[in-house]
Structure formats: structure tokens, C-alpha cells
N, C-alpha and C. Protein backbone atom coordinates (compact mmCIF):
# COMPACT_ATOMS: atom_id res chain seq x y z
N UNK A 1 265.30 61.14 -78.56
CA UNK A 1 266.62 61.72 -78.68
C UNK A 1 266.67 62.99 -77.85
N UNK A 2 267.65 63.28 -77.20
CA UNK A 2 268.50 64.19 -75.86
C UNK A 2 268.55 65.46 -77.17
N UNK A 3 268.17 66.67 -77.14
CA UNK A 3 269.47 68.00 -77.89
C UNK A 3 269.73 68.82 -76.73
N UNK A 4 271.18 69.30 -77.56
CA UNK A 4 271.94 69.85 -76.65
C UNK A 4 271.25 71.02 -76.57
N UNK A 5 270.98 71.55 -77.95
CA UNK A 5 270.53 73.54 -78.30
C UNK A 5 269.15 73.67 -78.75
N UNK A 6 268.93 75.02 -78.27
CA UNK A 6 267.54 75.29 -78.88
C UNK A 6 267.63 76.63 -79.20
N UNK A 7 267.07 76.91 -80.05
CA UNK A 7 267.07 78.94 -80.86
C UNK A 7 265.48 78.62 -81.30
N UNK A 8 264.76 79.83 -80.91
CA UNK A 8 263.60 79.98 -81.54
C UNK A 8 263.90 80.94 -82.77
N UNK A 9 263.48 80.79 -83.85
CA UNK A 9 263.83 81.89 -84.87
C UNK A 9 262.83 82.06 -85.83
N UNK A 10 262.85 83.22 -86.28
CA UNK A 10 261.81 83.54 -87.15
C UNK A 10 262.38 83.09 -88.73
N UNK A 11 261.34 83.58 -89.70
CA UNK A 11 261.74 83.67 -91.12
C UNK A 11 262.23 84.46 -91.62
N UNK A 12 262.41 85.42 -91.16
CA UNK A 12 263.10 86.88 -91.88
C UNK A 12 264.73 86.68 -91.35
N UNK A 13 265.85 87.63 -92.10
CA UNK A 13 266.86 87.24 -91.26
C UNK A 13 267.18 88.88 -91.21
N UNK A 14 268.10 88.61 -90.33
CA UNK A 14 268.74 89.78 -89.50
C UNK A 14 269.61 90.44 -90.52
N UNK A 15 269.48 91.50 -90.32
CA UNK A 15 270.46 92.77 -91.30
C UNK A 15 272.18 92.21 -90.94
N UNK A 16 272.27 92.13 -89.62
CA UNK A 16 273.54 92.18 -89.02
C UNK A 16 274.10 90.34 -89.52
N UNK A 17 273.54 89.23 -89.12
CA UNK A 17 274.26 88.05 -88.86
C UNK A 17 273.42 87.48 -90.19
N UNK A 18 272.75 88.17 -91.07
CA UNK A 18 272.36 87.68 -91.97
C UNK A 18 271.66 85.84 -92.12
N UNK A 19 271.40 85.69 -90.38
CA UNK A 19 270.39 84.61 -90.42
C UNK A 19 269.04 84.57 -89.42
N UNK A 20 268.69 83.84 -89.61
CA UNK A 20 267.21 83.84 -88.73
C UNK A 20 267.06 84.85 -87.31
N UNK A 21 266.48 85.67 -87.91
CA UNK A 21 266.16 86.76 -86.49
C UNK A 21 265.75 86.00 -85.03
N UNK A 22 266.39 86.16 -83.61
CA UNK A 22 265.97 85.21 -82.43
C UNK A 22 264.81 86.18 -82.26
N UNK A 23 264.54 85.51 -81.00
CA UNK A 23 262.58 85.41 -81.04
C UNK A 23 262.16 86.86 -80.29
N UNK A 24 263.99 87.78 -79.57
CA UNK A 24 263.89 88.69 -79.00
C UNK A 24 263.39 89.49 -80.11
N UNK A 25 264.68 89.89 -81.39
CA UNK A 25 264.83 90.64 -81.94
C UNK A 25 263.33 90.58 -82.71
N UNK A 26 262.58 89.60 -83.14
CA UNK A 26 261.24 89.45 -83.80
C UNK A 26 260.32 90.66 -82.90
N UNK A 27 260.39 90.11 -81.86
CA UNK A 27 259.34 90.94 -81.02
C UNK A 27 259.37 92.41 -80.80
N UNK A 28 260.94 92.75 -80.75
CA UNK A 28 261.14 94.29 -80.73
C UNK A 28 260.55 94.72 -82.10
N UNK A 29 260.95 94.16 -82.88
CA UNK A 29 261.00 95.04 -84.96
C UNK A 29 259.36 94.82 -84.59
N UNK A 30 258.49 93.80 -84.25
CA UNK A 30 257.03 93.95 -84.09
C UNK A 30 256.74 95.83 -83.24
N UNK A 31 257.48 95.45 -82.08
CA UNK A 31 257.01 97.22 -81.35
C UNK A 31 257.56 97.94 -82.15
N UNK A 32 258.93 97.96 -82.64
CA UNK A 32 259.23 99.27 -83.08
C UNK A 32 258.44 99.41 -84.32
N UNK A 33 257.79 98.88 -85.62
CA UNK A 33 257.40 98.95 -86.55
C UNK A 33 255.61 99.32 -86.01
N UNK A 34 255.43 99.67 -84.94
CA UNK A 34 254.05 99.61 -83.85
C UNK A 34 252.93 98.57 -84.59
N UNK A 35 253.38 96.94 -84.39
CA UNK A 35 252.58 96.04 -85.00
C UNK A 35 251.74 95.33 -83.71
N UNK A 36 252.47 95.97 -82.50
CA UNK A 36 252.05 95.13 -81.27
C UNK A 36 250.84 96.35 -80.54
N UNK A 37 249.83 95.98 -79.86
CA UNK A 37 249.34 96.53 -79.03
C UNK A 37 250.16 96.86 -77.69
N UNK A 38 249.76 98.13 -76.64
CA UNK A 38 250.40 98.61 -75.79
C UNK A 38 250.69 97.64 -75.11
N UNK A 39 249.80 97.27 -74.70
CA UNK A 39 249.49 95.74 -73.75
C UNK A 39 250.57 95.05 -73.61
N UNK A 40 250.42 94.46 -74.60
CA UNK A 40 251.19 92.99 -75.56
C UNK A 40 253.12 93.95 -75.36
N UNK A 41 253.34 95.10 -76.12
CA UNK A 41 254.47 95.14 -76.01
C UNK A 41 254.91 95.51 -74.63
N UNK A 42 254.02 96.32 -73.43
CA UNK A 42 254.84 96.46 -71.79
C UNK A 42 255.24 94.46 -71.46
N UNK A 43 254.34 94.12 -71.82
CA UNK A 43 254.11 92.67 -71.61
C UNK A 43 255.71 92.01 -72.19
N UNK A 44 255.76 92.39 -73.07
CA UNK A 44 257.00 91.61 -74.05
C UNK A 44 258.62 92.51 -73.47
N UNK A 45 258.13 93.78 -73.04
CA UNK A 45 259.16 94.39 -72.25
C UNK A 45 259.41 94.07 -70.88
N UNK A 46 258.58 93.31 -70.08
CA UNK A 46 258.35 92.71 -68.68
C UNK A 46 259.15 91.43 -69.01
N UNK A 47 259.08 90.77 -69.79
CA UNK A 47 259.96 89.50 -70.48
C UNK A 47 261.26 89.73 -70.77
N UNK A 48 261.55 90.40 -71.32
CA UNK A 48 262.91 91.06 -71.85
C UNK A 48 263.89 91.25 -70.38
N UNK A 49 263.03 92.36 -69.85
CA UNK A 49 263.76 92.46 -68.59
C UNK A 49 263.92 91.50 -67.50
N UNK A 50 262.98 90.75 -67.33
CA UNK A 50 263.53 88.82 -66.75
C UNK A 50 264.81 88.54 -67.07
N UNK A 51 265.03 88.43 -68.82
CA UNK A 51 266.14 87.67 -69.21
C UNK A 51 267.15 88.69 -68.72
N UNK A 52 267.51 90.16 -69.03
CA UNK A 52 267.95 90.84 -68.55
C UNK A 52 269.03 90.93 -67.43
N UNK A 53 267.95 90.30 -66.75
CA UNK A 53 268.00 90.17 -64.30
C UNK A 53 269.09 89.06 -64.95
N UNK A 54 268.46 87.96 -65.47
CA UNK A 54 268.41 86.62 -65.39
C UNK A 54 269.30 85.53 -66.09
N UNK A 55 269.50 86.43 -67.24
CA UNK A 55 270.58 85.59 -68.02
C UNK A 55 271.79 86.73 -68.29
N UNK A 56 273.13 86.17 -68.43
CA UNK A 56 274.13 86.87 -68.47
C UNK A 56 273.88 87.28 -70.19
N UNK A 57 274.20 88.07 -70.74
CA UNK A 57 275.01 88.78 -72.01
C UNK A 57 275.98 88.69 -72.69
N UNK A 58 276.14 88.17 -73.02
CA UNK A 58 277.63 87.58 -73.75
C UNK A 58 278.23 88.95 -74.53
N UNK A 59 279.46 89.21 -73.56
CA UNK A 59 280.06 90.53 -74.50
C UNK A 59 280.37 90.30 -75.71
N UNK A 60 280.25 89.30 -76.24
CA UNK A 60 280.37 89.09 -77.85
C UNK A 60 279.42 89.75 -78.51
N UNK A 61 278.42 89.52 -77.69
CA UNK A 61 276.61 89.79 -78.33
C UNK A 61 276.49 91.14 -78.28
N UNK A 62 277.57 92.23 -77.61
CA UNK A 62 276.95 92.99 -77.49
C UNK A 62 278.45 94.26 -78.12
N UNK A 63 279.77 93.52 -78.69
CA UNK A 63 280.41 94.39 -78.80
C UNK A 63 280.20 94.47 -80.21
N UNK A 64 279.51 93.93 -81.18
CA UNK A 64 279.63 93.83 -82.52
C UNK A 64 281.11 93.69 -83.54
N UNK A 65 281.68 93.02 -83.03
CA UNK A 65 282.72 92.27 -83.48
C UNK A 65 283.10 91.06 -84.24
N UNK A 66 281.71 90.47 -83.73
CA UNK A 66 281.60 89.70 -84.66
C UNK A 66 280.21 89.20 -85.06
N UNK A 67 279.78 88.64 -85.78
CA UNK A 67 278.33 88.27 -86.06
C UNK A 67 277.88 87.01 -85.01
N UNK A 68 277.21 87.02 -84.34
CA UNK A 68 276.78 85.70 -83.72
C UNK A 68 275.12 85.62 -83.34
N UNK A 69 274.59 84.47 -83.40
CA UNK A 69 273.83 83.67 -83.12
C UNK A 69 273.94 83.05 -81.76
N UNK A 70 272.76 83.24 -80.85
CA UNK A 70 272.88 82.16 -79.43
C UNK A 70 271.90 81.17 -79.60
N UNK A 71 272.21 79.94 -78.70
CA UNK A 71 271.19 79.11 -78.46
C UNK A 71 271.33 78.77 -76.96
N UNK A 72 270.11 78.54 -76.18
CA UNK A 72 269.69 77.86 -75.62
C UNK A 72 270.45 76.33 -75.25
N UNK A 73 270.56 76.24 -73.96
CA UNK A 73 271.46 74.69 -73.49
C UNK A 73 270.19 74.31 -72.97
N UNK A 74 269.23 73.04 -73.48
CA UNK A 74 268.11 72.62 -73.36
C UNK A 74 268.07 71.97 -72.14
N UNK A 75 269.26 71.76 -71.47
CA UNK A 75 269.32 71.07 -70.12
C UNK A 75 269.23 71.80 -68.83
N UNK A 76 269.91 73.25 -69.15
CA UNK A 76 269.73 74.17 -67.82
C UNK A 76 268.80 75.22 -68.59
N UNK A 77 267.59 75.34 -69.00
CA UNK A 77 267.44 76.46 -69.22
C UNK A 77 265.90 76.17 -69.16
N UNK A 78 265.14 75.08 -68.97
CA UNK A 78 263.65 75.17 -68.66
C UNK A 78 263.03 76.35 -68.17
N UNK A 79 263.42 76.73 -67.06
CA UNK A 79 263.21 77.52 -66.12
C UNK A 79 262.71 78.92 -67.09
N UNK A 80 264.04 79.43 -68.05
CA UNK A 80 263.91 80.19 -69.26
C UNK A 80 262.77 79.98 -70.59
N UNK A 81 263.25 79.09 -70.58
CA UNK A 81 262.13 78.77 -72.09
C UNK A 81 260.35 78.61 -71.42
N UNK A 82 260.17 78.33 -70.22
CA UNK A 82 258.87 78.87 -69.73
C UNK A 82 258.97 80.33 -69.57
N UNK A 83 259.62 81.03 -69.12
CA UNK A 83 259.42 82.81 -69.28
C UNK A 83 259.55 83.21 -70.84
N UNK A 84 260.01 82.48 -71.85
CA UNK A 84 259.21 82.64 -73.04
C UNK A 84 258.14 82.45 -73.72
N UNK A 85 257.43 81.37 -73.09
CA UNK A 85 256.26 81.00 -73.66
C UNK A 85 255.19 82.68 -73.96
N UNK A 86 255.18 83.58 -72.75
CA UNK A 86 254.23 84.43 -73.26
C UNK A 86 254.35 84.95 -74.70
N UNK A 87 255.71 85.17 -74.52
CA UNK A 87 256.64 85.83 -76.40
C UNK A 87 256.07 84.96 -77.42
N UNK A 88 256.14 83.66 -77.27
CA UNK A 88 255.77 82.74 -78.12
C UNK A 88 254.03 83.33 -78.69
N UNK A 89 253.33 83.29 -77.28
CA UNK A 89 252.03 83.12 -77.55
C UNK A 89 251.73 84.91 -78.35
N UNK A 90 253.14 85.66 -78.12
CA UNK A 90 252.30 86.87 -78.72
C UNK A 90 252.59 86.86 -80.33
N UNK A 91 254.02 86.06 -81.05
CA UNK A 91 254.28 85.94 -82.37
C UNK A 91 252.95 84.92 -82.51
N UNK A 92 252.22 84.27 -82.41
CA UNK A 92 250.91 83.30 -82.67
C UNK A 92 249.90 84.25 -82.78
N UNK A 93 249.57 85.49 -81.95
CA UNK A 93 248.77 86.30 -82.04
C UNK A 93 248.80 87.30 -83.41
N UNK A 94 250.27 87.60 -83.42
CA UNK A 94 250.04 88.82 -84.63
C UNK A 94 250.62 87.71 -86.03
N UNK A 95 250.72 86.43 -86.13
CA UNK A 95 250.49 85.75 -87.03
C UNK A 95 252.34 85.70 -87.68
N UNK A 96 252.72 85.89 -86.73
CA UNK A 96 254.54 86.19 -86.79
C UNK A 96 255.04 84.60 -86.73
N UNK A 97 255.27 84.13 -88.38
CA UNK A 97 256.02 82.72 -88.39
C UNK A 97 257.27 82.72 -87.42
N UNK A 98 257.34 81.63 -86.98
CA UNK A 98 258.80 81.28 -86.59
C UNK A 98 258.85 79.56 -85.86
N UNK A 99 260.06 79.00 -85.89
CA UNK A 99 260.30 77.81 -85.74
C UNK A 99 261.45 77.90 -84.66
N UNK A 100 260.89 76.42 -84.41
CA UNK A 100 261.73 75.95 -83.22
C UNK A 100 262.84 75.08 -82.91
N UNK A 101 264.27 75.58 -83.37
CA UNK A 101 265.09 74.49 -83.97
C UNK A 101 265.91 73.94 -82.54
N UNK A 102 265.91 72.58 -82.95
CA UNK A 102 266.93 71.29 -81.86
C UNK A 102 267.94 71.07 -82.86
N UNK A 103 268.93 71.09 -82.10
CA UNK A 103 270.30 70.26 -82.24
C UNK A 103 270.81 70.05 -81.59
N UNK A 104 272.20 69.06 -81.81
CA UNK A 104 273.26 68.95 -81.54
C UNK A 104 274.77 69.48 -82.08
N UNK A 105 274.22 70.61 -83.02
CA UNK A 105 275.61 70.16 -83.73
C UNK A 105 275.90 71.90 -84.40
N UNK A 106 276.84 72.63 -83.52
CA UNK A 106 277.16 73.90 -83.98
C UNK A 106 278.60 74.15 -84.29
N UNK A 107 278.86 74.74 -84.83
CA UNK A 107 280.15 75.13 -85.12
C UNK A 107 280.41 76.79 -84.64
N UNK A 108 281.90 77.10 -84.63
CA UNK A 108 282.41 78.56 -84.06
C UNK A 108 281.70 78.58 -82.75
N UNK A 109 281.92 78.01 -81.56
CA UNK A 109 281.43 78.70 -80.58
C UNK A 109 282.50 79.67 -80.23
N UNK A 110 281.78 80.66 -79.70
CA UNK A 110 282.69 81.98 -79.05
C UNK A 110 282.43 82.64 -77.97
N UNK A 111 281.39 81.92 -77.35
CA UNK A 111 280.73 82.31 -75.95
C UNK A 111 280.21 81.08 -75.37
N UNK A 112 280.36 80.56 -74.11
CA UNK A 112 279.27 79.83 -73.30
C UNK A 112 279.54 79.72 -71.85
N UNK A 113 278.07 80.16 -71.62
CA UNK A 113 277.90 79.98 -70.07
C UNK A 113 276.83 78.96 -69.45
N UNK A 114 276.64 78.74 -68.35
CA UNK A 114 275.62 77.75 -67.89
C UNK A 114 274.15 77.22 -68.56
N UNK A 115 273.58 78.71 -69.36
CA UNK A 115 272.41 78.56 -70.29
C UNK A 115 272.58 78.70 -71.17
N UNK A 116 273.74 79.07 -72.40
CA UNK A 116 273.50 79.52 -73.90
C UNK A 116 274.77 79.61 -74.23
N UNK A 117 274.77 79.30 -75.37
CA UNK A 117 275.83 79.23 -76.14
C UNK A 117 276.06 80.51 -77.28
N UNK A 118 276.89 81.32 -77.75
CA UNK A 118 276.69 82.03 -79.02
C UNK A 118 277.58 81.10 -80.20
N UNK A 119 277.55 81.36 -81.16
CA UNK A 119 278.18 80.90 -81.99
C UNK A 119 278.09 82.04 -83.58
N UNK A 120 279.62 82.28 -83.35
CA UNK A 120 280.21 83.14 -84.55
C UNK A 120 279.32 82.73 -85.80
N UNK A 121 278.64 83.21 -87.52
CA UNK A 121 278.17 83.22 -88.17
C UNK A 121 279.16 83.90 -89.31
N UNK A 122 279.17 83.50 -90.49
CA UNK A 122 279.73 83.48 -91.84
C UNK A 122 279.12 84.81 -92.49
């Protein structure tokens, strides 16, 4: 089976959208709470700033207007989800659960561009 979306997300949820923290926000609350080595977090900040260059921002995501969640369009975004793998391999290191959800099937979208979708949250 083809999915359209992908969100990596942890177990804890977010103060703000009150669901599964994305795999960015995991990794920052790791530095800011100083759970990461220096290393590991310039490393996770060298990543950040890729997506940065690399993927657009959805002014939704960033005016706080409304609560949203993004995912991943599993068809254009390989390219992306390999410049995550290091992120991946550093939540495996400091023992930071999180899962890897496929679908097809979202509701409220309120943003989409060539790689990601956001979608409004309750």
C-alpha cells in the first residue's frame, strides 16, 4: 500500500496543539532541557538549518493562530526524510520514544505545498 503522509512523532504532546510533539520540536526540548551532548545538538542544529534553506514554513506554523500539525508528502520528500535520519539516530541514542505514522487520511488542511501538508488540530 502507497501513503500519502508521514509525521514522525514522539510520545509526549505539545503544550500548544496538544498532540504528538514532531521530531523537530523533540530534539530542541532534548537541547534546551541540556539532555543532548554538544556534539549531537550543533549536529541536530546543522539539520534544522537544511530544512530551514530547504523547506518552505508555512505561515500558519508560524503565526500561532491556529494549532497545527504538519506531515510529510511521502512522494516528494525522500530527499528530506534522508536529512532526517541523523535526528532519528540521535532520539535512538538518548532513548527518546517516538513513532512513525503513514496515512492517508487527514482532515482541516490549512497549508500545502510541494512537501508537507499542515493540518489545523482540535
Amino acid at each position: 500500500m502507497t501513503y500519502k503522509y508521514m509525521r514522525i512523532q514522539g510520545r509526549e504532546l505539545s503544550y500548544v496543539t496538544k498532540q504528538p510533539k514532531g521530531i523537530f520540536a523533540m530534539c530542541w526540548r532534548m537541547i534546551y532541557d541540556g539532555k543532548m551532548e554538544k556534539s549531537d545538538a550543533e549536529l541536530f542544529e546543522r539539520i534544522n538549518e537544511w530544512f530551514e534553506q530547504n523547506l518552505p514554513t508555512p505561515d500558519v506554523c508560524q503565526s500561532g493562530d491556529q494549532a497545527v500539525i504538519t506531515y510529510f508528502k511521502t512522494e516528494s520528500t525522500k530527499e528530506m526524510i534522508a536529512q532526517l535520519e541523523p535526528a532519528l539516530e540521535l532520539l535512538e541514542k538518548y532513548d527518546h520514544p517516538y513513532d512513525i505514522v503513514y496515512t492517508n487520511f487527514v482532515d482541516n488542511i490549512v497549508y500545502e505545498d510541494a512537501y508537507q501538508i499542515a493540518v489545523r488540530v482540535e
